[in-house]
C-alpha atoms as a PDB file:
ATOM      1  CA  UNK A   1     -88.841   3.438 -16.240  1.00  0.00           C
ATOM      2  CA  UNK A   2     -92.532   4.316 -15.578  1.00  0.00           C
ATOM      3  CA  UNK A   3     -93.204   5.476 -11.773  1.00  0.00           C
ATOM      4  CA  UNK A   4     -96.851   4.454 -10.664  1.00  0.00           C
ATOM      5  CA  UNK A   5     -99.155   6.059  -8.376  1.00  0.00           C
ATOM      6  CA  UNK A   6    -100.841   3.956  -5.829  1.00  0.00           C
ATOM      7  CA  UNK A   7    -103.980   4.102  -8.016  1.00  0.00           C
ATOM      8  CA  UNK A   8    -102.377   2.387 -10.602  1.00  0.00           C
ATOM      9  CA  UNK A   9    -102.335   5.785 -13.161  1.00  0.00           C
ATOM     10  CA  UNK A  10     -98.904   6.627 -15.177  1.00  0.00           C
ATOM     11  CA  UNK A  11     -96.930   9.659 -13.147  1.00  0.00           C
ATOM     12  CA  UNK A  12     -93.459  10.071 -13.882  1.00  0.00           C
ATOM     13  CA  UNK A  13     -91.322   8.951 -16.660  1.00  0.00           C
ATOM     14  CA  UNK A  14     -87.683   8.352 -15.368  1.00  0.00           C
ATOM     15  CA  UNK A  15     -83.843   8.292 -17.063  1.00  0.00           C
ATOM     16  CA  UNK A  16     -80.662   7.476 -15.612  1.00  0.00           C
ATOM     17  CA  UNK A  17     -78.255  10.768 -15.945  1.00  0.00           C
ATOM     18  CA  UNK A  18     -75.009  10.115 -16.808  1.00  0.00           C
ATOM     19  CA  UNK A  19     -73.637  13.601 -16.573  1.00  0.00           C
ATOM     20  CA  UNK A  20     -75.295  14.039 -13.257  1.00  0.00           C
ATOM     21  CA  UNK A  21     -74.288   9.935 -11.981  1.00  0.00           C
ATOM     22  CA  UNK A  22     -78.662  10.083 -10.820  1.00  0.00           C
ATOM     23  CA  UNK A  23     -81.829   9.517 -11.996  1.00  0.00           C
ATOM     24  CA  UNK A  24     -84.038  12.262 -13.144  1.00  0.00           C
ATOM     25  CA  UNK A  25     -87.374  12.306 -13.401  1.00  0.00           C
ATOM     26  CA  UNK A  26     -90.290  14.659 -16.075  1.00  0.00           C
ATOM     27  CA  UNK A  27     -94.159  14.512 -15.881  1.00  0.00           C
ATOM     28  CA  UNK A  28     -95.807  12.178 -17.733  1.00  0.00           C
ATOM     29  CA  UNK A  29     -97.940  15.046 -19.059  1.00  0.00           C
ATOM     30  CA  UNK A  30     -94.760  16.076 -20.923  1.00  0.00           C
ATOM     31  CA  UNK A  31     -94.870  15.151 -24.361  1.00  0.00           C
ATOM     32  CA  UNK A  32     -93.202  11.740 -25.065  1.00  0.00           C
ATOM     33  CA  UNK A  33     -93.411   9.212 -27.832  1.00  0.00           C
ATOM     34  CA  UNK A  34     -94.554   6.100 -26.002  1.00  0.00           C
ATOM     35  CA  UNK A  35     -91.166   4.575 -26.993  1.00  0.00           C
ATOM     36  CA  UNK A  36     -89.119   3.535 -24.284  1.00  0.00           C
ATOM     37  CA  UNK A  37     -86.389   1.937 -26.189  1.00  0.00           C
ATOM     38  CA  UNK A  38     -85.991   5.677 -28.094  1.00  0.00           C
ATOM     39  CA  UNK A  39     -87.991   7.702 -26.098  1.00  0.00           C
ATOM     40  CA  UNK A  40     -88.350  11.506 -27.326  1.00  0.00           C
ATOM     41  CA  UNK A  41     -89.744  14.314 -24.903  1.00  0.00           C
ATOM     42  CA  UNK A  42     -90.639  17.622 -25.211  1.00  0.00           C
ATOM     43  CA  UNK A  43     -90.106  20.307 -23.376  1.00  0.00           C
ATOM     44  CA  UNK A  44     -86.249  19.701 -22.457  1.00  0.00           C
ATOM     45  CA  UNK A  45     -85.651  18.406 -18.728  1.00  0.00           C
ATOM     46  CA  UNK A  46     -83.866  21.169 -16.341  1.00  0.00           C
ATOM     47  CA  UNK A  47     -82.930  19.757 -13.131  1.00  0.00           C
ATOM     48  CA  UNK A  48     -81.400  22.044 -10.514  1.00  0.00           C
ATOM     49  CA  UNK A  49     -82.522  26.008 -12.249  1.00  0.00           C
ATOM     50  CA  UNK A  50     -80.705  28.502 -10.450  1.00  0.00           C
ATOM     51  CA  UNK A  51     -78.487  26.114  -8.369  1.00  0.00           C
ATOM     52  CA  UNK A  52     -80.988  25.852  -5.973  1.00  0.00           C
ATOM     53  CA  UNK A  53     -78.837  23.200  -4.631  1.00  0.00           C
ATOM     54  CA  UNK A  54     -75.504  23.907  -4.595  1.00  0.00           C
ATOM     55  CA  UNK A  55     -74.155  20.154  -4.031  1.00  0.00           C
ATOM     56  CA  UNK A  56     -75.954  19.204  -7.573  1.00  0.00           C
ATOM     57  CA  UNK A  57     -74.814  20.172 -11.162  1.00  0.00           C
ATOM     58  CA  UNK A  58     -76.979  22.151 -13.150  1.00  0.00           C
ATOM     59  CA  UNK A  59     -78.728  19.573 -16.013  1.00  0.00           C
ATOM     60  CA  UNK A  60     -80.392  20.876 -18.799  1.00  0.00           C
ATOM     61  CA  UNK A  61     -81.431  17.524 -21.711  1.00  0.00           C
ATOM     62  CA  UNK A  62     -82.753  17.057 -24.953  1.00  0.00           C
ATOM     63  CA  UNK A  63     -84.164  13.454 -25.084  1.00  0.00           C
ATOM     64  CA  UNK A  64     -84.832  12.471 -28.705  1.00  0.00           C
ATOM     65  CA  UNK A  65     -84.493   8.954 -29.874  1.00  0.00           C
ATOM     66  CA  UNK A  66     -83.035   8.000 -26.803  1.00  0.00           C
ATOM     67  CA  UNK A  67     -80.173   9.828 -27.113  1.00  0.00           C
ATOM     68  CA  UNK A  68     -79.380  12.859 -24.086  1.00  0.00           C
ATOM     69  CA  UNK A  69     -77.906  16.163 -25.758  1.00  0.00           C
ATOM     70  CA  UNK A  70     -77.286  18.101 -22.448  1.00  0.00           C
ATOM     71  CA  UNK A  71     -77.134  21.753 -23.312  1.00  0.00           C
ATOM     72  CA  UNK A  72     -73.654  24.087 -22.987  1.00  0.00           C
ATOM     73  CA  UNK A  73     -75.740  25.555 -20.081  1.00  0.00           C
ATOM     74  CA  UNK A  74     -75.367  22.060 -17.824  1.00  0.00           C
ATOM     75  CA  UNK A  75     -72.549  22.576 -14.993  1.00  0.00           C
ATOM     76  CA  UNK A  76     -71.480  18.613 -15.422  1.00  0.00           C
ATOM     77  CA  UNK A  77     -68.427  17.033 -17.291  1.00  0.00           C
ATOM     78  CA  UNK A  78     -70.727  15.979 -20.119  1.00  0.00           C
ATOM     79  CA  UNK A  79     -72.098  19.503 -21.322  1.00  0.00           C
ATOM     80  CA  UNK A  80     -72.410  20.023 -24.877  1.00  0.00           C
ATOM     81  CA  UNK A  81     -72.076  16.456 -25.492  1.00  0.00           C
ATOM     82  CA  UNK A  82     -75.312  13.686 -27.061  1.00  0.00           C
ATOM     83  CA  UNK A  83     -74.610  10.257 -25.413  1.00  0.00           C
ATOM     84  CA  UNK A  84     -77.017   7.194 -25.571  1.00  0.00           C
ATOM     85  CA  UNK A  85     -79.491   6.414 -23.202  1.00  0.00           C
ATOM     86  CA  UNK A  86     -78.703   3.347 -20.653  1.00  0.00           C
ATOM     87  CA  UNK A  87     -81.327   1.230 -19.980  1.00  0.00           C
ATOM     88  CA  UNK A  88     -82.527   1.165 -16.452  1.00  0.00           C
END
């Protein structure tokens, strides 16, 4: 889903998480395909570095055809697992 600024320009791209039950968000000056029905991005999206907060699981993703490989590093249930993107 595409977050808009006020002054109409593209901002944020965002996902629903399943591993972290949220959405997450990455700057639109990421790379991504244009495609949201099998979006790719690049650089990977780390939420929570460091356990800044400690009430919310490390995420590290891979987005690439619309599929979410979350990296052995993620603290959630569905590290080291790819599942499909659901549609917001």
């Amino acid at each position: 889903k595409e977050i808009t600024l006020t002054n109409g320009e593209l901002n944020q791209l965002m996902f629903f998480c399943p591993g972290c039950k949220s959405h997450h968000y990455f700057n639109r000056s990421w790379e991504f395909n244009n495609d949201f029905d099998k979006p790719t991005v690049y650089p990977s999206v780390m939420v929570n570095r460091g356990k800044v907060n400690p009430t919310v699981p490390i995420c590290h993703s891979i987005i690439t055809d619309g599929k979410i490989k979350y990296e052995a590093d993620s603290t959630h249930a569905l590290a080291g697992t790819t599942v499909e993107m659901e549609e917001l």
